[in-house]
PDB file of N, CA and C in Angstrom:
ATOM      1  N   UNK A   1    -125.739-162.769 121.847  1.00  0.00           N
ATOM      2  CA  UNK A   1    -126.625-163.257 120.819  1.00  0.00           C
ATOM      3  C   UNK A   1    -127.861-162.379 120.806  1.00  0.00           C
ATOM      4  N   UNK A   2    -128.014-162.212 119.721  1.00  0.00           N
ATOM      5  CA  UNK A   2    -129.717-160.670 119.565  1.00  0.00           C
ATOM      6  C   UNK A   2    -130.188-161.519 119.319  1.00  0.00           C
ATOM      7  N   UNK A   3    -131.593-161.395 119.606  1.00  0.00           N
ATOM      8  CA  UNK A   3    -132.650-161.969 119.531  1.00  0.00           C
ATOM      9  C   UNK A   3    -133.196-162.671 118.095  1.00  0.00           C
ATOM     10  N   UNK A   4    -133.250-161.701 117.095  1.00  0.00           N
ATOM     11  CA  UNK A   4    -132.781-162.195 115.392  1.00  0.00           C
ATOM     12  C   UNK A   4    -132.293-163.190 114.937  1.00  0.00           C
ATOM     13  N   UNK A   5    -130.993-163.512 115.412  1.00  0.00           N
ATOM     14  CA  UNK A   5    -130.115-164.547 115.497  1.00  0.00           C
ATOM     15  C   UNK A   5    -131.038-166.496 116.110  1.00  0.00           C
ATOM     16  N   UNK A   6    -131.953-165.496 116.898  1.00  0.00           N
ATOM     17  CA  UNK A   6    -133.094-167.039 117.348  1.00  0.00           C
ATOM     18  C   UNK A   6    -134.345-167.169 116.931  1.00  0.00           C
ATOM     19  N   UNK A   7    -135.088-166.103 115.838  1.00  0.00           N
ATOM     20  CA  UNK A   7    -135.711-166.475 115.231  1.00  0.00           C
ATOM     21  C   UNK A   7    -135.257-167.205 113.662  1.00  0.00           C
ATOM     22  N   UNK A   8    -135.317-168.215 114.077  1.00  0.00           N
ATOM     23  CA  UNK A   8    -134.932-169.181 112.554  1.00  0.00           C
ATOM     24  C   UNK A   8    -136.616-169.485 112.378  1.00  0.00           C
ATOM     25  N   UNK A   9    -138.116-169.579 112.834  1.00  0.00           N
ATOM     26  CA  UNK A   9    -139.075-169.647 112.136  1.00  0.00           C
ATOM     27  C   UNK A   9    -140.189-168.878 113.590  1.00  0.00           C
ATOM     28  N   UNK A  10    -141.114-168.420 112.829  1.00  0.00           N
ATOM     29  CA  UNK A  10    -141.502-167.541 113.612  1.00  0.00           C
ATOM     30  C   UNK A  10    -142.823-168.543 114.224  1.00  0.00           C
ATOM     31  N   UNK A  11    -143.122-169.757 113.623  1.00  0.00           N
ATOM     32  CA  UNK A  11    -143.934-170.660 114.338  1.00  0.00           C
ATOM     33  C   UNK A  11    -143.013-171.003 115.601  1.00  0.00           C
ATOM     34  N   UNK A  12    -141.887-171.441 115.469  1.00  0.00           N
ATOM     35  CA  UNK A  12    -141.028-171.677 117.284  1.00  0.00           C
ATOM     36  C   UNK A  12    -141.496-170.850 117.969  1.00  0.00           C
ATOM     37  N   UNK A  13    -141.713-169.750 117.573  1.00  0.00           N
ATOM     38  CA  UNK A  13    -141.534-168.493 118.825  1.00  0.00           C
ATOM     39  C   UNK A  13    -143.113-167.494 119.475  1.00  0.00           C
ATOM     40  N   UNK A  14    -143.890-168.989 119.446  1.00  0.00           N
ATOM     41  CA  UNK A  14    -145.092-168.066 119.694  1.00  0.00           C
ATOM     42  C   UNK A  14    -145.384-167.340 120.912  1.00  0.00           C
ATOM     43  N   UNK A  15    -144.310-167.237 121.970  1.00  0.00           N
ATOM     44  CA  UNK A  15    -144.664-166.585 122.911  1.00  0.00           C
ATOM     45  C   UNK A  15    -143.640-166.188 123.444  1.00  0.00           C
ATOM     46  N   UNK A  16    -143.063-164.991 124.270  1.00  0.00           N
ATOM     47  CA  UNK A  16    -142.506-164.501 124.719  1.00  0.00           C
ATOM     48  C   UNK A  16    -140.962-165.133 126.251  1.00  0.00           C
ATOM     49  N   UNK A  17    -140.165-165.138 125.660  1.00  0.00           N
ATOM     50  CA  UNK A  17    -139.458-166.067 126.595  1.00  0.00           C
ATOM     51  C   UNK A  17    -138.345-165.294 126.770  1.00  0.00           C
ATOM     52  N   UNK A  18    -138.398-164.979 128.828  1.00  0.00           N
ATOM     53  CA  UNK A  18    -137.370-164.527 129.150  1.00  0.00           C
ATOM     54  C   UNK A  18    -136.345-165.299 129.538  1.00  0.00           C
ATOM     55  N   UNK A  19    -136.029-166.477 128.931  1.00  0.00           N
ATOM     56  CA  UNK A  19    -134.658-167.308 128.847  1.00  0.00           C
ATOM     57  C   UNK A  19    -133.630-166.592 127.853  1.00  0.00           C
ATOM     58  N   UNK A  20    -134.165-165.816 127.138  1.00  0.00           N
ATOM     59  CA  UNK A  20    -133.112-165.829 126.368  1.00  0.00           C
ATOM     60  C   UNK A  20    -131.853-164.241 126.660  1.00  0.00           C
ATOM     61  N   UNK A  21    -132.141-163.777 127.586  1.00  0.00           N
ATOM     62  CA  UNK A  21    -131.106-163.050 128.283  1.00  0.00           C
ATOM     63  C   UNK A  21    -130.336-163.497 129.014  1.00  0.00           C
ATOM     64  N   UNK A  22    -130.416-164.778 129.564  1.00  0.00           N
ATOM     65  CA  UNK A  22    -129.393-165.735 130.428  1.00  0.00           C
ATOM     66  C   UNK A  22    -128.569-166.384 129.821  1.00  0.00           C
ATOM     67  N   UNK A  23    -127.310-165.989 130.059  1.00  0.00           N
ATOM     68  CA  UNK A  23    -126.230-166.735 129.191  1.00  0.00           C
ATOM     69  C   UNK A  23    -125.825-168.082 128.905  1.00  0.00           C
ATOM     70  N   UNK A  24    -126.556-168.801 129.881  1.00  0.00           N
ATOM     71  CA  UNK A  24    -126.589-170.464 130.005  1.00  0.00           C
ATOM     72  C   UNK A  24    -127.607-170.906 128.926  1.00  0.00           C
ATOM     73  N   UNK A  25    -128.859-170.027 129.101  1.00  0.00           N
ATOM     74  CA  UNK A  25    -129.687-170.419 128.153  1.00  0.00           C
ATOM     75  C   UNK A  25    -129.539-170.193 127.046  1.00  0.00           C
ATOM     76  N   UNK A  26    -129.130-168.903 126.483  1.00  0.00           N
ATOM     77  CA  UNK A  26    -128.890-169.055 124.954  1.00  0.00           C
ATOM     78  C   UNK A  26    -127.705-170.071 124.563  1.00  0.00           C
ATOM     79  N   UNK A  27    -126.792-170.497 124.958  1.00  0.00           N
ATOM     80  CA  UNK A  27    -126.407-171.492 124.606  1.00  0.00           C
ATOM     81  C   UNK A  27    -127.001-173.163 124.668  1.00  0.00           C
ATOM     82  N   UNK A  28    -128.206-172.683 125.223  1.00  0.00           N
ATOM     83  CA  UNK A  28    -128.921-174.149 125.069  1.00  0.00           C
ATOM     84  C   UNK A  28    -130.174-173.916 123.720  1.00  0.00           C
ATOM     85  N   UNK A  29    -130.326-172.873 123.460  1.00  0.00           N
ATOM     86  CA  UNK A  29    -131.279-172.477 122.681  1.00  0.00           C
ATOM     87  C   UNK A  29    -130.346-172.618 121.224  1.00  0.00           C
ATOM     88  N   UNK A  30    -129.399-171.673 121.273  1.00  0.00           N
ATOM     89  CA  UNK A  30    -128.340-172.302 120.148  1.00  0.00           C
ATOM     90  C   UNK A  30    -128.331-173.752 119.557  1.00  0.00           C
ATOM     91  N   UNK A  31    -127.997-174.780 120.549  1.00  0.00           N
ATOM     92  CA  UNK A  31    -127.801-175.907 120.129  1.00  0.00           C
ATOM     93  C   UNK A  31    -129.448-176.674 119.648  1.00  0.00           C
ATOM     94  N   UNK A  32    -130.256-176.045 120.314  1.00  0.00           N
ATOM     95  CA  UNK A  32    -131.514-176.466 119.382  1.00  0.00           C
ATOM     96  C   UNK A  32    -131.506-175.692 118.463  1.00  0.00           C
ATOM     97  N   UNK A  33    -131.372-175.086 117.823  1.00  0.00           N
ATOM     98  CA  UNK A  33    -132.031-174.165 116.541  1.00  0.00           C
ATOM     99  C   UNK A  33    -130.722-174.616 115.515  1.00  0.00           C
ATOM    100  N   UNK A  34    -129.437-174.956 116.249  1.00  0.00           N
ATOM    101  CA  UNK A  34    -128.547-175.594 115.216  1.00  0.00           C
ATOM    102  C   UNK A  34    -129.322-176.873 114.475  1.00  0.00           C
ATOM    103  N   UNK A  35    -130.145-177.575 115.425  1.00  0.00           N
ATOM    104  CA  UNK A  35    -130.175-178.830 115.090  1.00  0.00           C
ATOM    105  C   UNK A  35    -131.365-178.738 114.353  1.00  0.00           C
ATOM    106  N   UNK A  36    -132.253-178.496 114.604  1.00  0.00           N
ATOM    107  CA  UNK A  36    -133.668-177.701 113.534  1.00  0.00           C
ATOM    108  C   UNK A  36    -132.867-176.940 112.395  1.00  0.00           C
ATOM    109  N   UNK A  37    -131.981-176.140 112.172  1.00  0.00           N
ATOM    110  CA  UNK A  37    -131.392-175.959 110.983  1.00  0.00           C
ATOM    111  C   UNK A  37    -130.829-177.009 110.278  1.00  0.00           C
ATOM    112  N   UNK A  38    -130.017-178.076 110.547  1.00  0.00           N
ATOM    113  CA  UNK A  38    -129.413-179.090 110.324  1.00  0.00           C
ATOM    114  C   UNK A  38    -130.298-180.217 109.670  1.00  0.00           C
ATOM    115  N   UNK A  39    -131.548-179.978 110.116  1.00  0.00           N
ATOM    116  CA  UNK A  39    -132.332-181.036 109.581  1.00  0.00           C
ATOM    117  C   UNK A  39    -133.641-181.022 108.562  1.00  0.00           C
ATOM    118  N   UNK A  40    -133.436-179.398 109.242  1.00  0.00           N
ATOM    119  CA  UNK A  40    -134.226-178.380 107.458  1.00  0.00           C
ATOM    120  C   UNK A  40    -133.837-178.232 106.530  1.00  0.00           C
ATOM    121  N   UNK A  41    -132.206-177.710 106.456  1.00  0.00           N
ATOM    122  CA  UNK A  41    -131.712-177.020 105.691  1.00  0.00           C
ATOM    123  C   UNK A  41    -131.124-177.531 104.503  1.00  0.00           C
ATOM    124  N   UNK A  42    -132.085-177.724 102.990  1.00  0.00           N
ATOM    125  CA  UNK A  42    -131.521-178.260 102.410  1.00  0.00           C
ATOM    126  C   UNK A  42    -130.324-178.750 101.687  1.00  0.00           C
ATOM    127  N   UNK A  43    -129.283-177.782 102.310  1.00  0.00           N
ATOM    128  CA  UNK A  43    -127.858-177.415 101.554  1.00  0.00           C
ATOM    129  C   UNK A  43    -126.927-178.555 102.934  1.00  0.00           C
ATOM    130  N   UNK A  44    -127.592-178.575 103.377  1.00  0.00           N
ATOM    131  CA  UNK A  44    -126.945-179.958 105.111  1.00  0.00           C
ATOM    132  C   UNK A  44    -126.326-180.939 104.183  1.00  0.00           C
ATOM    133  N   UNK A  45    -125.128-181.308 104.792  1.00  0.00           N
ATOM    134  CA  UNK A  45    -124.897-182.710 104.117  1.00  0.00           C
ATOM    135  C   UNK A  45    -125.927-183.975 104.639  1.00  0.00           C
ATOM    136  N   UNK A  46    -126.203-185.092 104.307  1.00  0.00           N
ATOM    137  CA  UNK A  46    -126.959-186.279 104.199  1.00  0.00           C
ATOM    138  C   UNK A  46    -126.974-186.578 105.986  1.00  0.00           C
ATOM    139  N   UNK A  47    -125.605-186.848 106.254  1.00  0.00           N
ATOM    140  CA  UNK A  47    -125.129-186.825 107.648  1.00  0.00           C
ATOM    141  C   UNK A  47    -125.390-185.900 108.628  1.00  0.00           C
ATOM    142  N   UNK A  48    -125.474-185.053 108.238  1.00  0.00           N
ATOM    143  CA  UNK A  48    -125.848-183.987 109.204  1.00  0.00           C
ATOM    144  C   UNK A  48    -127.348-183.948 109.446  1.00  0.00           C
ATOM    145  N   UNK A  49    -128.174-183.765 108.345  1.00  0.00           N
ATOM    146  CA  UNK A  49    -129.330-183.681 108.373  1.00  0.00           C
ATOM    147  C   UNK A  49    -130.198-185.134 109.197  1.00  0.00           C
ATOM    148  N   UNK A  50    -129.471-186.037 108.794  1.00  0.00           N
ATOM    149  CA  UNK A  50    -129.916-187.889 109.311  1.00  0.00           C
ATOM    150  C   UNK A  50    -129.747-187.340 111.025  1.00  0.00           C
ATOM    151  N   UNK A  51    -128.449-186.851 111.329  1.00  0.00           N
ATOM    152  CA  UNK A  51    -128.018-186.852 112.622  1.00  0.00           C
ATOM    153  C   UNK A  51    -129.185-185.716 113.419  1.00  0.00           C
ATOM    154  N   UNK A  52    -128.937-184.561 113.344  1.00  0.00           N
ATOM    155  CA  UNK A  52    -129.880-184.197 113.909  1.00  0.00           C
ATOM    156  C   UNK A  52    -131.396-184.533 113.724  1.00  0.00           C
ATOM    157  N   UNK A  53    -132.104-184.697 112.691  1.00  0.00           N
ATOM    158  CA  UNK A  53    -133.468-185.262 113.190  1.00  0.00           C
ATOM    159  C   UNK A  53    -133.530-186.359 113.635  1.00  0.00           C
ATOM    160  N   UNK A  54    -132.118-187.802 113.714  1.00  0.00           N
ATOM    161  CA  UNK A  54    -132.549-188.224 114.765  1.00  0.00           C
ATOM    162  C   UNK A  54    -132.298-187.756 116.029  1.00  0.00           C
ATOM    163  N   UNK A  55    -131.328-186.972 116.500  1.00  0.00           N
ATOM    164  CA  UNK A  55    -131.793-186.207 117.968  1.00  0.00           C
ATOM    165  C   UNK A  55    -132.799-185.749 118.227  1.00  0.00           C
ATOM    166  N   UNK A  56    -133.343-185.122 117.119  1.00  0.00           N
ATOM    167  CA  UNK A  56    -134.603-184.141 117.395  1.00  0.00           C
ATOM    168  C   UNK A  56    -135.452-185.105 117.426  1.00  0.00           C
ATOM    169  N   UNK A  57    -135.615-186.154 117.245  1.00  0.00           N
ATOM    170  CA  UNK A  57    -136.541-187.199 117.401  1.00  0.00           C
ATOM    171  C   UNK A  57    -136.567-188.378 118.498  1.00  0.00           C
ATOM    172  N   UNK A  58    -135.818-187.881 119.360  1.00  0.00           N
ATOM    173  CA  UNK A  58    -135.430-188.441 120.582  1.00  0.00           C
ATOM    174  C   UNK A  58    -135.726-187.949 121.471  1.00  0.00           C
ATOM    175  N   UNK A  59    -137.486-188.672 121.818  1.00  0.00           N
ATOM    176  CA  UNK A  59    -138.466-188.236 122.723  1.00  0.00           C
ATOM    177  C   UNK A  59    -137.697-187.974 124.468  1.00  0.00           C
ATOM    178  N   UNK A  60    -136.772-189.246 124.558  1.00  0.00           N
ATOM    179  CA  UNK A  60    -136.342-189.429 125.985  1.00  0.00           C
ATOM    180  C   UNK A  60    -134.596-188.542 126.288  1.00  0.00           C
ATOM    181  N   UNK A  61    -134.658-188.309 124.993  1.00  0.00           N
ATOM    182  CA  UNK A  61    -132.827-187.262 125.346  1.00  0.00           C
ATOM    183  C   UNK A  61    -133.448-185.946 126.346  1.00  0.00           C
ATOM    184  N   UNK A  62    -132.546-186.112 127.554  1.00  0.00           N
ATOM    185  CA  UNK A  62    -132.682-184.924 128.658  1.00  0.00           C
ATOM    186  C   UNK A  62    -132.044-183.610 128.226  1.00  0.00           C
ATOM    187  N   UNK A  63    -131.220-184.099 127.468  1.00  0.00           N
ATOM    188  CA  UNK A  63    -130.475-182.439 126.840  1.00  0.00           C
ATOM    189  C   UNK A  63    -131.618-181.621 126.140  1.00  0.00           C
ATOM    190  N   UNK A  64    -132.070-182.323 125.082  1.00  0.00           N
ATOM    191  CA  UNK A  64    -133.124-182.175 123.974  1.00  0.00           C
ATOM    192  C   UNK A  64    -134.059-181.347 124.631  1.00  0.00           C
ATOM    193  N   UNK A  65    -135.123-182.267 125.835  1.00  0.00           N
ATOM    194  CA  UNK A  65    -135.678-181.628 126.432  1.00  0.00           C
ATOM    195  C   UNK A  65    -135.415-180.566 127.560  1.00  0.00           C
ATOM    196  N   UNK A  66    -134.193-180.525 127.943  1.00  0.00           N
ATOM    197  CA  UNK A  66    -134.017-178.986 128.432  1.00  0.00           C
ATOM    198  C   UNK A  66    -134.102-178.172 127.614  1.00  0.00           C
ATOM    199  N   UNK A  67    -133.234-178.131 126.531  1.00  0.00           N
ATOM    200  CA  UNK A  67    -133.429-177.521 125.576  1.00  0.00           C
ATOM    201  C   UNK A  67    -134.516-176.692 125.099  1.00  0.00           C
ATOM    202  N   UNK A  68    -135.511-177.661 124.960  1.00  0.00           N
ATOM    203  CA  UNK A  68    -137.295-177.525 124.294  1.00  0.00           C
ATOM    204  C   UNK A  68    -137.671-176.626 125.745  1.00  0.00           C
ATOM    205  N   UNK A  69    -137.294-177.180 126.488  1.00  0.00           N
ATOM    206  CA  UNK A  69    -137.705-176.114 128.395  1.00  0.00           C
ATOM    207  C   UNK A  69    -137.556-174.455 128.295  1.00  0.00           C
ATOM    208  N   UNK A  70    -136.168-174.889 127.699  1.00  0.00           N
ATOM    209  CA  UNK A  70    -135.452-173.178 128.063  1.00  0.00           C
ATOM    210  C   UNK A  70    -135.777-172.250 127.230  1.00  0.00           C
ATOM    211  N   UNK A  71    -136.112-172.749 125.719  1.00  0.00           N
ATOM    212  CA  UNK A  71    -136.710-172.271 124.615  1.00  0.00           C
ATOM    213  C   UNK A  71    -138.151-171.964 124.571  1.00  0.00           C
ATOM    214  N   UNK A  72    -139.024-172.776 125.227  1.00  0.00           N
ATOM    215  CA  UNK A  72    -140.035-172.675 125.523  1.00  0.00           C
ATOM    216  C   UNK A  72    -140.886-172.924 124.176  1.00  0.00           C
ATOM    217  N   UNK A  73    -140.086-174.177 123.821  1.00  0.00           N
ATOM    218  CA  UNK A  73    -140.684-174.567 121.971  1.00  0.00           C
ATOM    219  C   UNK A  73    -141.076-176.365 122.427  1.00  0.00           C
ATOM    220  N   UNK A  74    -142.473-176.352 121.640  1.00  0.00           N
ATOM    221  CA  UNK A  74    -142.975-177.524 122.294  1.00  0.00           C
ATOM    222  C   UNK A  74    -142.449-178.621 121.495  1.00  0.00           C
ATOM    223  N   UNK A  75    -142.201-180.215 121.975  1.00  0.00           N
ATOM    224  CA  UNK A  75    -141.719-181.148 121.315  1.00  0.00           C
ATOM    225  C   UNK A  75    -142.541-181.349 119.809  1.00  0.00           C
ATOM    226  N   UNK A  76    -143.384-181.395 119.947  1.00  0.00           N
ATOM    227  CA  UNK A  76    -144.913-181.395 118.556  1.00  0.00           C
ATOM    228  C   UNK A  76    -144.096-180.191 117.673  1.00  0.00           C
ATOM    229  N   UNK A  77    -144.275-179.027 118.012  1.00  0.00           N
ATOM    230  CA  UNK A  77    -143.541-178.227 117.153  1.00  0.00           C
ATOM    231  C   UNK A  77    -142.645-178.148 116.334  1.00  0.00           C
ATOM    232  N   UNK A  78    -141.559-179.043 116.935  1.00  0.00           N
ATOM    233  CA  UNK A  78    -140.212-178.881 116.306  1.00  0.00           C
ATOM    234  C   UNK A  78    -140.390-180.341 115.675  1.00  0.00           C
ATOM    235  N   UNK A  79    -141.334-181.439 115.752  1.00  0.00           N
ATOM    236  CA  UNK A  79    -141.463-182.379 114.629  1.00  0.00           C
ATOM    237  C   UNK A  79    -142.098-181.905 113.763  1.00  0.00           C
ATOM    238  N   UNK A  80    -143.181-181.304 113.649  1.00  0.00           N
ATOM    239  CA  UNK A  80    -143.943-180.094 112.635  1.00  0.00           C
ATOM    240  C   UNK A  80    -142.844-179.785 112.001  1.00  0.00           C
ATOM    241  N   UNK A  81    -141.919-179.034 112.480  1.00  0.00           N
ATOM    242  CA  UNK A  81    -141.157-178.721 111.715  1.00  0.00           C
ATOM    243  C   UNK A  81    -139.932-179.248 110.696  1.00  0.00           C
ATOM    244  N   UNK A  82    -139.607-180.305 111.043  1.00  0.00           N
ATOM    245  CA  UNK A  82    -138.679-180.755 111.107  1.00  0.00           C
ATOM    246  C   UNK A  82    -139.531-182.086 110.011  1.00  0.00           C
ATOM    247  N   UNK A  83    -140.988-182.439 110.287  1.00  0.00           N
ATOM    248  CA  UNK A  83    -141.742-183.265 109.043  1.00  0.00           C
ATOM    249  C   UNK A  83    -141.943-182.488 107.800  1.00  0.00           C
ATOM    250  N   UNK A  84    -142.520-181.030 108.679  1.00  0.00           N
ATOM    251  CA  UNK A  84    -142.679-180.067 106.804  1.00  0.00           C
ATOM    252  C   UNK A  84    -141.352-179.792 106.310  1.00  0.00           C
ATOM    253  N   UNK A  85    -140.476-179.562 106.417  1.00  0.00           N
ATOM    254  CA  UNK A  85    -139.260-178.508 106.023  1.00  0.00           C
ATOM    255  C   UNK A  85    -138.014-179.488 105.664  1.00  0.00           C
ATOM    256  N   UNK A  86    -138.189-180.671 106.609  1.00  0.00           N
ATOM    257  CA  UNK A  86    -137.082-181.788 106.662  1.00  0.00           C
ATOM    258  C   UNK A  86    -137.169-183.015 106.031  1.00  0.00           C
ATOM    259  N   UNK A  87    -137.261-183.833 106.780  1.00  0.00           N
ATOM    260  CA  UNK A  87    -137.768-185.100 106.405  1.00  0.00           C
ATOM    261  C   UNK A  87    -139.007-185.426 106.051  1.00  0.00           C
ATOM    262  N   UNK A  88    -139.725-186.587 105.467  1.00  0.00           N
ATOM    263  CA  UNK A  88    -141.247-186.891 105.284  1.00  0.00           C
ATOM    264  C   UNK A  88    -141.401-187.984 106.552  1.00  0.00           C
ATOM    265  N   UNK A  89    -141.822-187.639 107.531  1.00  0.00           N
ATOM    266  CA  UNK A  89    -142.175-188.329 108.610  1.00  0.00           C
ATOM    267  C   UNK A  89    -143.003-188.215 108.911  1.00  0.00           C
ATOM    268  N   UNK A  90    -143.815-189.309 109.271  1.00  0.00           N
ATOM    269  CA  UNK A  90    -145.328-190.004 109.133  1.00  0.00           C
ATOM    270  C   UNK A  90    -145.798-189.581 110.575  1.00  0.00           C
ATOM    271  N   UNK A  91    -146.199-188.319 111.236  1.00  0.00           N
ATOM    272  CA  UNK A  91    -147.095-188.201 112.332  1.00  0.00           C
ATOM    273  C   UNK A  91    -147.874-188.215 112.676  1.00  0.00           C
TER     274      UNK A  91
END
């Protein structure tokens, strides 16, 4: 995976993260940026988009937050994102 491939918004990526040469980690970084796509992306079906922002909105999921760990993308962020781009959610 090139690096390209994990910028989906250049607010996620304000700082430099050497997770993403470890092969464990980009597959955890994957499955977040699927799900931030999924819940942006206006062309998502209804289901898809419902489903991931509620994961992404699931303060206490341990996956989620490894995830947000390995990425080094803060929880606030990816509701930022996921309120402007996605849903209208009241923060």
């Amino acid at each position: 995976m090139s690096d390209k491939n994990l910028a989906v918004d250049s607010a996620l990526f304000d700082v430099s993260n050497p997770n993403v040469h470890n092969r464990n980690a980009t597959l955890l970084i994957a499955i977040l940026l699927q799900a931030i796509q999924d819940a942006t992306y206006r062309e998502s079906s209804m289901r898809d988009r419902y489903d991931a922002t509620e994961w992404l909105c699931d303060e206490d999921n341990k996956l989620l937050q490894l995830c947000l760990d390995v990425a080094n993308i803060s929880y606030d962020t990816v509701l930022q994102k996921v309120a402007k781009d996605g849903w209208n959610l009241n923060l």
